[in-house]
N, C-alpha and C. Protein backbone atom coordinates (compact mmCIF):
# COMPACT_ATOMS: atom_id res chain seq x y z
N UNK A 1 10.34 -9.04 19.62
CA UNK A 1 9.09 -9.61 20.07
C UNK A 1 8.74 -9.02 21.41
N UNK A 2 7.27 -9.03 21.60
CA UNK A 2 7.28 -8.15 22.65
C UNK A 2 7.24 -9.22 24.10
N UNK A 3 7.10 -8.96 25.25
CA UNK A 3 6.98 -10.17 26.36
C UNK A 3 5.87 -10.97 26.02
N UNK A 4 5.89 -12.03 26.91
CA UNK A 4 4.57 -13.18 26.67
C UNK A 4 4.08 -12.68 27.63
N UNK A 5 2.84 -12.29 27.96
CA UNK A 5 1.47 -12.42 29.20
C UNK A 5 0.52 -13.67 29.15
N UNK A 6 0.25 -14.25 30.56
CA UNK A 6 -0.89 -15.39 30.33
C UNK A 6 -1.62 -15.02 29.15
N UNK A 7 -2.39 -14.15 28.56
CA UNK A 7 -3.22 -13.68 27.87
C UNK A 7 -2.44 -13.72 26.12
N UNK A 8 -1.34 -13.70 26.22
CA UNK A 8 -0.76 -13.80 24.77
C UNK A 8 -0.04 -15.01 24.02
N UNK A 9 -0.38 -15.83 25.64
CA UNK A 9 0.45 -17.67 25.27
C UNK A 9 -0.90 -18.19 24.21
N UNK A 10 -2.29 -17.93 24.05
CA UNK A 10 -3.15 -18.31 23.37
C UNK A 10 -2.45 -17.82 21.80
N UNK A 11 -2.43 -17.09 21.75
CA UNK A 11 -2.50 -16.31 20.54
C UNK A 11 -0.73 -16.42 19.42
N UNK A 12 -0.30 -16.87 20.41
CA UNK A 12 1.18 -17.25 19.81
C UNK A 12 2.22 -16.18 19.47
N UNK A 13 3.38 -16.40 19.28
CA UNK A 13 4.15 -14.92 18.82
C UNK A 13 3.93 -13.79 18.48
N UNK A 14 4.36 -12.91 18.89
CA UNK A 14 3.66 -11.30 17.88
C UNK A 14 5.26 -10.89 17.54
N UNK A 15 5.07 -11.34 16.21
CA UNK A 15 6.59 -10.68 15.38
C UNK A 15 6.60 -9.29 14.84
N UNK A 16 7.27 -8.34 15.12
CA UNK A 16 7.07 -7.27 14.83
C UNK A 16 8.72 -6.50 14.05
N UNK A 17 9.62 -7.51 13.67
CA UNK A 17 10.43 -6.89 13.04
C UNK A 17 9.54 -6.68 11.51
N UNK A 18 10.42 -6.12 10.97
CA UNK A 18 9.58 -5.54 9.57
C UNK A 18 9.65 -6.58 8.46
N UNK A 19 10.59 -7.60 8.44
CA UNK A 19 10.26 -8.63 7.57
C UNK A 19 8.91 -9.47 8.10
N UNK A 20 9.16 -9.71 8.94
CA UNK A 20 7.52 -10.28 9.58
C UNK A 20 6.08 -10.02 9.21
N UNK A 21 6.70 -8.25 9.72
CA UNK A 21 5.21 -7.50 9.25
C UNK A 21 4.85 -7.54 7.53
N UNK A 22 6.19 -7.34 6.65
CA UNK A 22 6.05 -7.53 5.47
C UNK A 22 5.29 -8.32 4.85
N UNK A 23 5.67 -9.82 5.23
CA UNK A 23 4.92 -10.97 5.03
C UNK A 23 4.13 -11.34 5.26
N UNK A 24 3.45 -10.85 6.86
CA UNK A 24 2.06 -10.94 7.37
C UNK A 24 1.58 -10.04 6.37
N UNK A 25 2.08 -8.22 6.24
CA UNK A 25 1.05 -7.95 5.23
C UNK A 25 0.20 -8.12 3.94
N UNK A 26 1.70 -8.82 3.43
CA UNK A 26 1.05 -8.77 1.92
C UNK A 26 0.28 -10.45 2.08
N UNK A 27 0.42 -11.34 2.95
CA UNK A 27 -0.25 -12.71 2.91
C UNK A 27 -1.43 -12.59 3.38
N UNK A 28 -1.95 -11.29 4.04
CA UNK A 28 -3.27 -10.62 3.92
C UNK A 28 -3.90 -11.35 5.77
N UNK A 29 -2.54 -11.04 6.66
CA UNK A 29 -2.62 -11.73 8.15
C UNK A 29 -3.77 -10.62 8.79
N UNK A 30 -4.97 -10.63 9.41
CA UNK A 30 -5.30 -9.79 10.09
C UNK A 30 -4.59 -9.41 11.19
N UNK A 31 -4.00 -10.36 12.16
CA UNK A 31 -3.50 -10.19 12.81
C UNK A 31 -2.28 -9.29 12.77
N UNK A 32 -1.23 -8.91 11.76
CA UNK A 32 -0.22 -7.89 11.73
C UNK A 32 -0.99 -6.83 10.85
N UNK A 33 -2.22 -6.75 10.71
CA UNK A 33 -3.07 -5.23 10.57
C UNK A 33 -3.20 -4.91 11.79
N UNK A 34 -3.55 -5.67 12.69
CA UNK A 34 -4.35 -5.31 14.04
C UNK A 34 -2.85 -4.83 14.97
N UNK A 35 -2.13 -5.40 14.97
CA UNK A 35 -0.22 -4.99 15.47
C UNK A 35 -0.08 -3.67 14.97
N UNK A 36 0.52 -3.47 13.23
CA UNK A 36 0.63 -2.08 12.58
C UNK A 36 -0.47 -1.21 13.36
N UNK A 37 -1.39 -1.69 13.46
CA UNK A 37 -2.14 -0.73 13.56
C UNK A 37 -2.18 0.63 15.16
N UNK A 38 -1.77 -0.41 16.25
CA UNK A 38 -1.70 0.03 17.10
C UNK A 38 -0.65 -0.14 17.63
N UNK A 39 0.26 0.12 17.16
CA UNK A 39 1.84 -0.04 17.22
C UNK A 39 2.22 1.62 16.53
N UNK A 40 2.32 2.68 17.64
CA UNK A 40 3.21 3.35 16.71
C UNK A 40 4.21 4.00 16.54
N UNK A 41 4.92 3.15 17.05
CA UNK A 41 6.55 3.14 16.75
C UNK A 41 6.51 2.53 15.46
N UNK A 42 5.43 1.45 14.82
CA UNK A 42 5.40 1.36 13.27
C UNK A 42 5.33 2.31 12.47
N UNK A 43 4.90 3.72 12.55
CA UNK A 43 5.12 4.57 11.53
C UNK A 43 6.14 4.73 10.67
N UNK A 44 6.96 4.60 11.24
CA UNK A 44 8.35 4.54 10.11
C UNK A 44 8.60 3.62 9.60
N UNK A 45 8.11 2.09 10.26
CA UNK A 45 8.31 1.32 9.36
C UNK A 45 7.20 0.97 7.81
N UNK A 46 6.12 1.77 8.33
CA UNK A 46 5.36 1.66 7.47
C UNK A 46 6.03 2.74 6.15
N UNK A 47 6.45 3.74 6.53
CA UNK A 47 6.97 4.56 6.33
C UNK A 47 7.82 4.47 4.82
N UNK A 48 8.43 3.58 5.25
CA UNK A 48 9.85 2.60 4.67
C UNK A 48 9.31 1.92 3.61
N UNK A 49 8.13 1.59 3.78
CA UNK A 49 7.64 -0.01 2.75
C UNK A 49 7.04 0.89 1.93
N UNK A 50 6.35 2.46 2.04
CA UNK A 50 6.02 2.99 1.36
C UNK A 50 6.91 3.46 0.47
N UNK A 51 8.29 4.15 0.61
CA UNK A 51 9.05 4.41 0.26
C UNK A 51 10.01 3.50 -0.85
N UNK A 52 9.99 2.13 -0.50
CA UNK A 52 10.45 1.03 -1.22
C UNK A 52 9.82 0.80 -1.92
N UNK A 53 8.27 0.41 -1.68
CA UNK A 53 7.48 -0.10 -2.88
C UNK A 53 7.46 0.84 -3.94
N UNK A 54 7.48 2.43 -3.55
CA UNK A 54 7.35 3.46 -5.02
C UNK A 54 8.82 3.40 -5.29
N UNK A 55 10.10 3.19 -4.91
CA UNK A 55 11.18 3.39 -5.61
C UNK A 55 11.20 1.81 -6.65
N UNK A 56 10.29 0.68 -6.09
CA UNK A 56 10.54 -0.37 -7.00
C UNK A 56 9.63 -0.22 -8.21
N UNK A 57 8.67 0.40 -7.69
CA UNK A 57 7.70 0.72 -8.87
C UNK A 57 8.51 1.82 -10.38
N UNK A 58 9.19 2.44 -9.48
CA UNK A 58 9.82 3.39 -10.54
C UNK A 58 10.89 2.84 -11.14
N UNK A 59 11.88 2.08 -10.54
CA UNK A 59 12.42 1.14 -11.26
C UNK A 59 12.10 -0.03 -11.66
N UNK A 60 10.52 -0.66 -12.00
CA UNK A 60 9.64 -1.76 -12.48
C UNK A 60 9.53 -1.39 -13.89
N UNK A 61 8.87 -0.16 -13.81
CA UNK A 61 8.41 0.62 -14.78
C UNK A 61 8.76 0.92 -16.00
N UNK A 62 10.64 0.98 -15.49
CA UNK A 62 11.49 1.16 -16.28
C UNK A 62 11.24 -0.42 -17.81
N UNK A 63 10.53 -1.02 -17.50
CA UNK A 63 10.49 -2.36 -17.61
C UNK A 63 9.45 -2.27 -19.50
N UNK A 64 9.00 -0.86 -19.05
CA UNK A 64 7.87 -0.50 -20.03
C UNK A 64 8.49 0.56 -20.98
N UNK A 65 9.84 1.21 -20.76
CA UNK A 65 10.42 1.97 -21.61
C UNK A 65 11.02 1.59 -22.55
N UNK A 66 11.07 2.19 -24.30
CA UNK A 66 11.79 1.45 -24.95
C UNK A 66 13.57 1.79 -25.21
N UNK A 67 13.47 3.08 -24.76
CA UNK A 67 15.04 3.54 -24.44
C UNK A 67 15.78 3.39 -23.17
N UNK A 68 16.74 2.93 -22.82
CA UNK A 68 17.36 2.54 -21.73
C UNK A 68 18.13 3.62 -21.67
N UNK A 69 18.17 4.73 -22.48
CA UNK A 69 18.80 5.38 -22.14
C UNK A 69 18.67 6.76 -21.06
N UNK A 70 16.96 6.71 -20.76
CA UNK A 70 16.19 7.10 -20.01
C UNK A 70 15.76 6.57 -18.55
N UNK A 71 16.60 5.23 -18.47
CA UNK A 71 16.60 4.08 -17.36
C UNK A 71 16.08 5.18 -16.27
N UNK A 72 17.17 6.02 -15.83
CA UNK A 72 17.40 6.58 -14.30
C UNK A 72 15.96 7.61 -14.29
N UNK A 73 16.41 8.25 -15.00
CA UNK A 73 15.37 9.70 -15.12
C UNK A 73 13.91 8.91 -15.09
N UNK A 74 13.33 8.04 -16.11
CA UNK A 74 12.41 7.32 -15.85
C UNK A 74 11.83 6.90 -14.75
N UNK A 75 13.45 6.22 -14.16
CA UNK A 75 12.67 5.07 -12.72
C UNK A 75 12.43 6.16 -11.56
N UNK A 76 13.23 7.91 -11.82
CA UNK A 76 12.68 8.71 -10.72
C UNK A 76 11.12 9.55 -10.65
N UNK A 77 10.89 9.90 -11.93
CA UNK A 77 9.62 9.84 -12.45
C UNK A 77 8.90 8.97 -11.95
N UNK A 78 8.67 7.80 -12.44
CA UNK A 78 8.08 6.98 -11.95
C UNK A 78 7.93 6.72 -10.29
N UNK A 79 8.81 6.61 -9.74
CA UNK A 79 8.98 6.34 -8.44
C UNK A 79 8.08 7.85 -7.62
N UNK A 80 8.28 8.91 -8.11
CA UNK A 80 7.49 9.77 -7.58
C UNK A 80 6.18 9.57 -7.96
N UNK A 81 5.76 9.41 -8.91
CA UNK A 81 4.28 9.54 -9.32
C UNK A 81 3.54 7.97 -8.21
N UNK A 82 4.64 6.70 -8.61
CA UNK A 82 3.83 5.70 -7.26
C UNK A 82 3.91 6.64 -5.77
N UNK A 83 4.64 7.52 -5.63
CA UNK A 83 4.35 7.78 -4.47
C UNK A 83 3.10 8.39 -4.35
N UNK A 84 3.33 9.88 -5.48
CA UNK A 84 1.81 10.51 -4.91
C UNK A 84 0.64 9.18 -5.07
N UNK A 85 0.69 8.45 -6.15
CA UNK A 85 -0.75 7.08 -6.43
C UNK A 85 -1.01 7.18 -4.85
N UNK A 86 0.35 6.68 -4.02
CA UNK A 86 -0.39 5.78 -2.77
C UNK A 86 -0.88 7.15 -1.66
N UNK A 87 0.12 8.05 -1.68
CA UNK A 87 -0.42 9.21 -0.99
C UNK A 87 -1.98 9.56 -1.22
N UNK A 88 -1.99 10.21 -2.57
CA UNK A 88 -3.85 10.32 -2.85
C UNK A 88 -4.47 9.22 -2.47
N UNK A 89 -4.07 7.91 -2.60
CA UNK A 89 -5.09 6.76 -2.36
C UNK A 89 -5.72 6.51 -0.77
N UNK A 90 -4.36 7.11 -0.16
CA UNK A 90 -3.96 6.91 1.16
C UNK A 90 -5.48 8.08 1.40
N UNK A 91 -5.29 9.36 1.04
CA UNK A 91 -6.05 9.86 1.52
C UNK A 91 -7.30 10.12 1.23
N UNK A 92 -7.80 9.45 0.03
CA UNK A 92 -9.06 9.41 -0.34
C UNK A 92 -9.25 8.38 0.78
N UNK A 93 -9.28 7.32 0.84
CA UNK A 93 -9.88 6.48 1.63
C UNK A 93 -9.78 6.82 2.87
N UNK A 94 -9.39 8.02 3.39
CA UNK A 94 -9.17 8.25 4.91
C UNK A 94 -10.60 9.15 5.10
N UNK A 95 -10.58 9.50 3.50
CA UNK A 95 -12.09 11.44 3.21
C UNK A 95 -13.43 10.12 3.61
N UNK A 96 -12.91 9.01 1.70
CA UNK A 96 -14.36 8.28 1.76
C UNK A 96 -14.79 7.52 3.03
N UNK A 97 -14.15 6.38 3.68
CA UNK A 97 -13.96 5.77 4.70
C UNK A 97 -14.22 6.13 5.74
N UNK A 98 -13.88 7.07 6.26
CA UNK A 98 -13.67 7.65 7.14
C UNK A 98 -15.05 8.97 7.90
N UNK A 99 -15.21 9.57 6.67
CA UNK A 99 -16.34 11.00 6.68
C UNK A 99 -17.41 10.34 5.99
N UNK A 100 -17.42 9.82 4.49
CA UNK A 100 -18.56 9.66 3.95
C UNK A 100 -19.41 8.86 3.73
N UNK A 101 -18.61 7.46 4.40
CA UNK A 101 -19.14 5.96 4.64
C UNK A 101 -18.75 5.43 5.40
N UNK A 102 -18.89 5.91 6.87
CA UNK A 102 -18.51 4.79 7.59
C UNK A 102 -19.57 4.09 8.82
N UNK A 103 -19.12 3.22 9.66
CA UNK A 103 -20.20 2.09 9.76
C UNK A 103 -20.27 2.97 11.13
N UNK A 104 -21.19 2.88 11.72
CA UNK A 104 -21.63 3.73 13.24
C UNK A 104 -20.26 3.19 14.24
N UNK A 105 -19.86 1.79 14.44
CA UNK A 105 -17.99 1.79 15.22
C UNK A 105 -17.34 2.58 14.76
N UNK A 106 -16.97 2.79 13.34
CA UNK A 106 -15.92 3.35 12.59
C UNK A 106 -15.22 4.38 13.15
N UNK A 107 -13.93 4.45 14.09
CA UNK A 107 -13.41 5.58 14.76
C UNK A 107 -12.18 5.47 13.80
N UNK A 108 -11.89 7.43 13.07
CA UNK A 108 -10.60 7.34 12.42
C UNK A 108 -9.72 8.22 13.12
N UNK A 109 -8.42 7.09 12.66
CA UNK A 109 -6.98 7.76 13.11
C UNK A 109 -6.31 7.76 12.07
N UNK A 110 -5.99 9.02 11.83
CA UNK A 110 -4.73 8.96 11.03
C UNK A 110 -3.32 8.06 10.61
N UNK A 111 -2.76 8.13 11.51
CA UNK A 111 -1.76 7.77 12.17
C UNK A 111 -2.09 6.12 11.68
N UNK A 112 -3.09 5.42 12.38
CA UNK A 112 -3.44 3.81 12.14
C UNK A 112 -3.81 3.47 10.93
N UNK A 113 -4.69 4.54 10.08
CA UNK A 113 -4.85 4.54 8.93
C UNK A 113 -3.05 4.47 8.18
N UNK A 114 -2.71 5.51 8.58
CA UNK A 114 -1.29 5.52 7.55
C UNK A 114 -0.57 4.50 7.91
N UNK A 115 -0.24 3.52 9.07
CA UNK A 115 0.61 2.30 9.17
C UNK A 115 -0.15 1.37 8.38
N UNK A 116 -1.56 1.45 8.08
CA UNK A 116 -1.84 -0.18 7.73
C UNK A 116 -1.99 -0.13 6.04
N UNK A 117 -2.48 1.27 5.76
CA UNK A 117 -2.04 1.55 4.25
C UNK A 117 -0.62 1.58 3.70
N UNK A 118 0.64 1.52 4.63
CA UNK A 118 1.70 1.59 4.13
C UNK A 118 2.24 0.69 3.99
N UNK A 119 1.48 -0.43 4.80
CA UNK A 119 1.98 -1.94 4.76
C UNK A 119 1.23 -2.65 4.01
N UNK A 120 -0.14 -2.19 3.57
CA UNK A 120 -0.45 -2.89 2.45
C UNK A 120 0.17 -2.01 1.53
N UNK A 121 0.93 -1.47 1.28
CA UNK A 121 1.87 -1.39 -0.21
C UNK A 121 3.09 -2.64 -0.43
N UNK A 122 3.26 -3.42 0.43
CA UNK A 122 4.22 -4.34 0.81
C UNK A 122 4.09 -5.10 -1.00
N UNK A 123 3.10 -5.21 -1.29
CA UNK A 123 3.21 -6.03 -2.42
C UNK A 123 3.75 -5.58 -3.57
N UNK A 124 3.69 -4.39 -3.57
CA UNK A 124 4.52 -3.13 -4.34
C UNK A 124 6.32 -3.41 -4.81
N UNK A 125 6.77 -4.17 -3.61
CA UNK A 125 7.85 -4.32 -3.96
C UNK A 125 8.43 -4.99 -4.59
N UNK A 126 7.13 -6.24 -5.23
CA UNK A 126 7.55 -6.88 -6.17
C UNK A 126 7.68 -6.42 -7.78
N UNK A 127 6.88 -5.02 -7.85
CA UNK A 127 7.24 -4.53 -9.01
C UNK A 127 8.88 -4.16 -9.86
N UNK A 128 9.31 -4.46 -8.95
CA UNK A 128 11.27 -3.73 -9.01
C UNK A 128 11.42 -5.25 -10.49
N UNK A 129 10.54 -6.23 -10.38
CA UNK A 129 10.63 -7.69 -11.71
C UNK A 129 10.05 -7.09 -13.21
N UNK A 130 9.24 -5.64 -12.77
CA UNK A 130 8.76 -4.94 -14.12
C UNK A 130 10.04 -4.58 -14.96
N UNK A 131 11.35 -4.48 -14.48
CA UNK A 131 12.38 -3.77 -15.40
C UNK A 131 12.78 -5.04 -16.21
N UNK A 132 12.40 -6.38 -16.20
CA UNK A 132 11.91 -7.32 -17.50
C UNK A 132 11.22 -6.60 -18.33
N UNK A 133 11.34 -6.21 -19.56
CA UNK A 133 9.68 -5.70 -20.07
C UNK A 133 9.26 -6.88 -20.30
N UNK A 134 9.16 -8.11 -20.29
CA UNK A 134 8.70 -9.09 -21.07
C UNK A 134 7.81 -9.08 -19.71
N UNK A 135 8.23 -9.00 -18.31
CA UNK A 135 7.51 -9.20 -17.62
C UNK A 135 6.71 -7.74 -16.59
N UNK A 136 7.26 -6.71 -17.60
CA UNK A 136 6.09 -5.29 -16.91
C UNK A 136 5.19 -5.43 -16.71
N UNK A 137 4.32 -5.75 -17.87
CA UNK A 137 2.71 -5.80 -17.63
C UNK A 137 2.11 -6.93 -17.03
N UNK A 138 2.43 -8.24 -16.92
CA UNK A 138 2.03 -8.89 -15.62
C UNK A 138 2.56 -8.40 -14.24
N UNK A 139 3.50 -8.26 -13.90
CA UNK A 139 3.73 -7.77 -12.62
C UNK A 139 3.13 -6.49 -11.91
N UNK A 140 2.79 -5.72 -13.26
CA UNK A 140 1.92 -5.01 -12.59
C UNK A 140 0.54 -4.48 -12.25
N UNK A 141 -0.10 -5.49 -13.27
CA UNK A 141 -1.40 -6.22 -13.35
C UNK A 141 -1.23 -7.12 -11.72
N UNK A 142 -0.56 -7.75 -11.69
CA UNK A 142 -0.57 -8.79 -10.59
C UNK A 142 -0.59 -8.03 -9.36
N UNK A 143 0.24 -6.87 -8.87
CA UNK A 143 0.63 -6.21 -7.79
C UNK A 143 -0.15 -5.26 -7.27
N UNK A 144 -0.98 -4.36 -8.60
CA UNK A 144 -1.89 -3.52 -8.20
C UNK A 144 -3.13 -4.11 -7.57
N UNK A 145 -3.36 -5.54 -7.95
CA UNK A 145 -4.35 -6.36 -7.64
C UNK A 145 -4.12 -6.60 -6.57
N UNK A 146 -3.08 -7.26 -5.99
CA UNK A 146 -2.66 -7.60 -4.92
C UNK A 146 -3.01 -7.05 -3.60
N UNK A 147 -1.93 -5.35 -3.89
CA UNK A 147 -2.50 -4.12 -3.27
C UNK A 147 -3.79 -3.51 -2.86
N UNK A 148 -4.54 -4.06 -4.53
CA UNK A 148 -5.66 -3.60 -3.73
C UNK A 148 -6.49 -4.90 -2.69
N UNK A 149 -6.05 -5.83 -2.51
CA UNK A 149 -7.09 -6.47 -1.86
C UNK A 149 -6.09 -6.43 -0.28
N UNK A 150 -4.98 -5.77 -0.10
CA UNK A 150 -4.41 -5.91 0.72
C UNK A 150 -4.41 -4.64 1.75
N UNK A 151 -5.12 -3.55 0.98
CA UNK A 151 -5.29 -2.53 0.94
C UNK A 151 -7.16 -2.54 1.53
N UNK A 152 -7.79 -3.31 0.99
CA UNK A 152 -9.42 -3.60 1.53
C UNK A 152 -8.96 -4.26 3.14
N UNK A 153 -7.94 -5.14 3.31
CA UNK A 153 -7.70 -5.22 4.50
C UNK A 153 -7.40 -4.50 5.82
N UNK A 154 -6.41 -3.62 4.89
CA UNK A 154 -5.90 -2.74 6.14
C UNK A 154 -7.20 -1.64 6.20
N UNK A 155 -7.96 -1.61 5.56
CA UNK A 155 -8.73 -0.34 5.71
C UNK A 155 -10.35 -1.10 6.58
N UNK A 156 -10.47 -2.50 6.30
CA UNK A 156 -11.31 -3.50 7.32
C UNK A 156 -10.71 -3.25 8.69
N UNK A 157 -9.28 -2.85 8.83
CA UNK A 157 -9.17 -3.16 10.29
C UNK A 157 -9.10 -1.50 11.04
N UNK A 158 -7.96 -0.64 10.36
CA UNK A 158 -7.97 0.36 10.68
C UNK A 158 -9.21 1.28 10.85
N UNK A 159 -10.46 1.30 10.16
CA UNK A 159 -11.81 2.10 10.60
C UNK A 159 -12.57 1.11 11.32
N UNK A 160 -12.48 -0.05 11.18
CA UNK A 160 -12.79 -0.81 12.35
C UNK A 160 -14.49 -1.34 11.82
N UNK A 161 -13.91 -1.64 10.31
CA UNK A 161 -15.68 -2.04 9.60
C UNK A 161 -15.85 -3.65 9.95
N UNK A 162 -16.96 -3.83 10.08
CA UNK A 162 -17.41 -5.22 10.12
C UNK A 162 -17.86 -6.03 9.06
N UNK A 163 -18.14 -4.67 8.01
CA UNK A 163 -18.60 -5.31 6.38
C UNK A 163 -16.96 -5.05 5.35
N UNK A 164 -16.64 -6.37 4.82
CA UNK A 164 -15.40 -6.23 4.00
C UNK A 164 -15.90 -5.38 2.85
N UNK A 165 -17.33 -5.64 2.39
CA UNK A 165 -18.29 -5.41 0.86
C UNK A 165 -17.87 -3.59 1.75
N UNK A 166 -17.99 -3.09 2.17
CA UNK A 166 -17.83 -1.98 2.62
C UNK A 166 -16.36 -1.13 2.47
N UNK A 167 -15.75 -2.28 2.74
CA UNK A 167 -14.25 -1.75 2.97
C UNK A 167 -13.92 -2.50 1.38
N UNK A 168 -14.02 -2.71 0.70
CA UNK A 168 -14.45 -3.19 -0.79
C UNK A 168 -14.73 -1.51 -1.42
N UNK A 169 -15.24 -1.29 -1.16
CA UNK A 169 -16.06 -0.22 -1.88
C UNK A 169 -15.35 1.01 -1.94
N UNK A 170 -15.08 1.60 -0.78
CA UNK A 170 -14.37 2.09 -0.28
C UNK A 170 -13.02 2.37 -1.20
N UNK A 171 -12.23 1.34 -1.01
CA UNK A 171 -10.92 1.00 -1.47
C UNK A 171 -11.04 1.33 -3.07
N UNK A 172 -12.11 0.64 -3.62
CA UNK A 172 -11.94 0.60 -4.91
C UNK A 172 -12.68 1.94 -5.76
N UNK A 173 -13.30 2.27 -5.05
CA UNK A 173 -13.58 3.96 -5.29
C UNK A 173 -12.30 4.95 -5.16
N UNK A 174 -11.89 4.91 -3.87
CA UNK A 174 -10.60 5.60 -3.48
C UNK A 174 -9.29 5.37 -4.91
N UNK A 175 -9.12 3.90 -5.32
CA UNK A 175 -8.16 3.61 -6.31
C UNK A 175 -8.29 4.28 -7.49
N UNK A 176 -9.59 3.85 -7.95
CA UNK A 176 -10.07 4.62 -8.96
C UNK A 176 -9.79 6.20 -9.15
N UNK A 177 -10.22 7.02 -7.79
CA UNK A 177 -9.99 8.13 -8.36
C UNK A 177 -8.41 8.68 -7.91
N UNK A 178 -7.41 7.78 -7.41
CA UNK A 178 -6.12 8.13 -7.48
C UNK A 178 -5.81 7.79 -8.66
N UNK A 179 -5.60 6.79 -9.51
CA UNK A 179 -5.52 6.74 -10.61
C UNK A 179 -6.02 7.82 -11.82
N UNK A 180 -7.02 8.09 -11.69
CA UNK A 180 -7.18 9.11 -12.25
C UNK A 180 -6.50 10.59 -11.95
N UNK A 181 -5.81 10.58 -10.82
CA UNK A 181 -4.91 11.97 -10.18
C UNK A 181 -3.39 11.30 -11.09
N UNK A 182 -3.32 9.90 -10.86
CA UNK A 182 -1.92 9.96 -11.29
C UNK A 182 -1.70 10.06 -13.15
N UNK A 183 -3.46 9.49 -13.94
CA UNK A 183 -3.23 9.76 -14.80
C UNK A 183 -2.97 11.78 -15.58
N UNK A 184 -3.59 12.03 -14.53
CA UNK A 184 -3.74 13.60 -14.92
C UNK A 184 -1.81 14.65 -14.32
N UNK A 185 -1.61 13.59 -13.79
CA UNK A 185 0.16 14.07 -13.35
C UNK A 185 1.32 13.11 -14.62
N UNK A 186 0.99 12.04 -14.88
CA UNK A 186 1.32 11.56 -16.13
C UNK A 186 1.34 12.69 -17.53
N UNK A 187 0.19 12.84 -17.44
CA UNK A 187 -0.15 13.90 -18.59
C UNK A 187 0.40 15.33 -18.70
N UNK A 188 0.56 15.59 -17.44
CA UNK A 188 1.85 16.67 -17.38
C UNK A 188 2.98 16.65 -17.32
N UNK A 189 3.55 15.09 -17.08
CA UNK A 189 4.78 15.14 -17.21
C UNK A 189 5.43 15.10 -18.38
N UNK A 190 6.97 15.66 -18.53
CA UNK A 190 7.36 15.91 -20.14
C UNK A 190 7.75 13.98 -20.35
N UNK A 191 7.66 13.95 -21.78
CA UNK A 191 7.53 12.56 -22.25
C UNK A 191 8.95 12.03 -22.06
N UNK A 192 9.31 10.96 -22.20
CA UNK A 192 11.23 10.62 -21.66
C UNK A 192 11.61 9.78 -22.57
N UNK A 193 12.20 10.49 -23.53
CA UNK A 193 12.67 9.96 -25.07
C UNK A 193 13.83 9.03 -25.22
């Protein structure tokens, strides 16, 4: 935690270990967007949650295969392809957001952009419950949803929009066409029998 100043006894604790931030992120806290954000010694921790949420995704996933005998090879597949998802997503919304819609405040940083997108992947890590198959396809119906509205957040605070319908738009344009990058890397990958 960092010191108290007269000025920070209003505002109450600022928790900044990474379970904190975890939970502020995915419970959709502005306040640990506005921390990640200008915190960056958070890079790595954002870093981390990115890294976790695609290795749970790749072992979630596994959840949707009908051979187990493909478990590993699968969940690394997988786990790479959530990575590039959030990478492209990461950076479409830095192109759209950023260059092609943004509000006359809107100042972009990289750097703030990539902590608050990496912590809205926080919800990501609940996919690792997909290797149920009974429970794949809700969890990941549930998580991508999640993500994305957690993901309209961090991108409300990091370009610094005043319209959410904006940072809405944004986000869900950006998703859209990562998804479509990850379906077209799907399609090249060899099938896992």
């Amino acid at each position: 935690m960092r010191p108290r100043t007269d000025e920070s006894l209003a505002e109450g604790p600022v928790l900044t270990t990474l379970p904190h931030r975890l939970i502020g992120a995915s419970a959709l806290d502005v306040g640990t967007y506005e921390e990640v954000e200008a915190d960056r010694g958070a890079t790595t921790q954002a870093l981390l949650v990115v890294l976790a949420s695609s290795l749970a995704g790749g072992i979630g996933a596994s959840g949707f295969l009908h051979n187990r005998a493909t478990l590993v090879e699968g969940a690394f597949l997988w786990s790479a392809i959530s990575l590039v998802a959030w990478a492209a997503w990461a950076l479409l919304v830095f192109e759209i957001g950023g260059r092609l819609l943004p509000e006359p405040q809107t100042r972009v940083d990289v750097g703030e952009l990539l902590r608050t997108s990496g912590f809205a992947s926080a919800p990501g890590l609940f996919r690792i419950f997909g290797i149920v198959p009974d429970l794949a396809l809700p969890v990941f119906i549930l998580t991508t949803v999640w993500m994305l509205v957690t993901m309209v957040v961090a991108v409300r605070q990091a370009l610094d929009y005043r319209s959410t319908a904006r940072a809405i738009g944004v986000c869900v344009i950006g998703l859209s066409l990562a998804l479509l990058i990850v379906f077209g890397f799907g399609m090249l990958a060899p099938p896992l029998s």
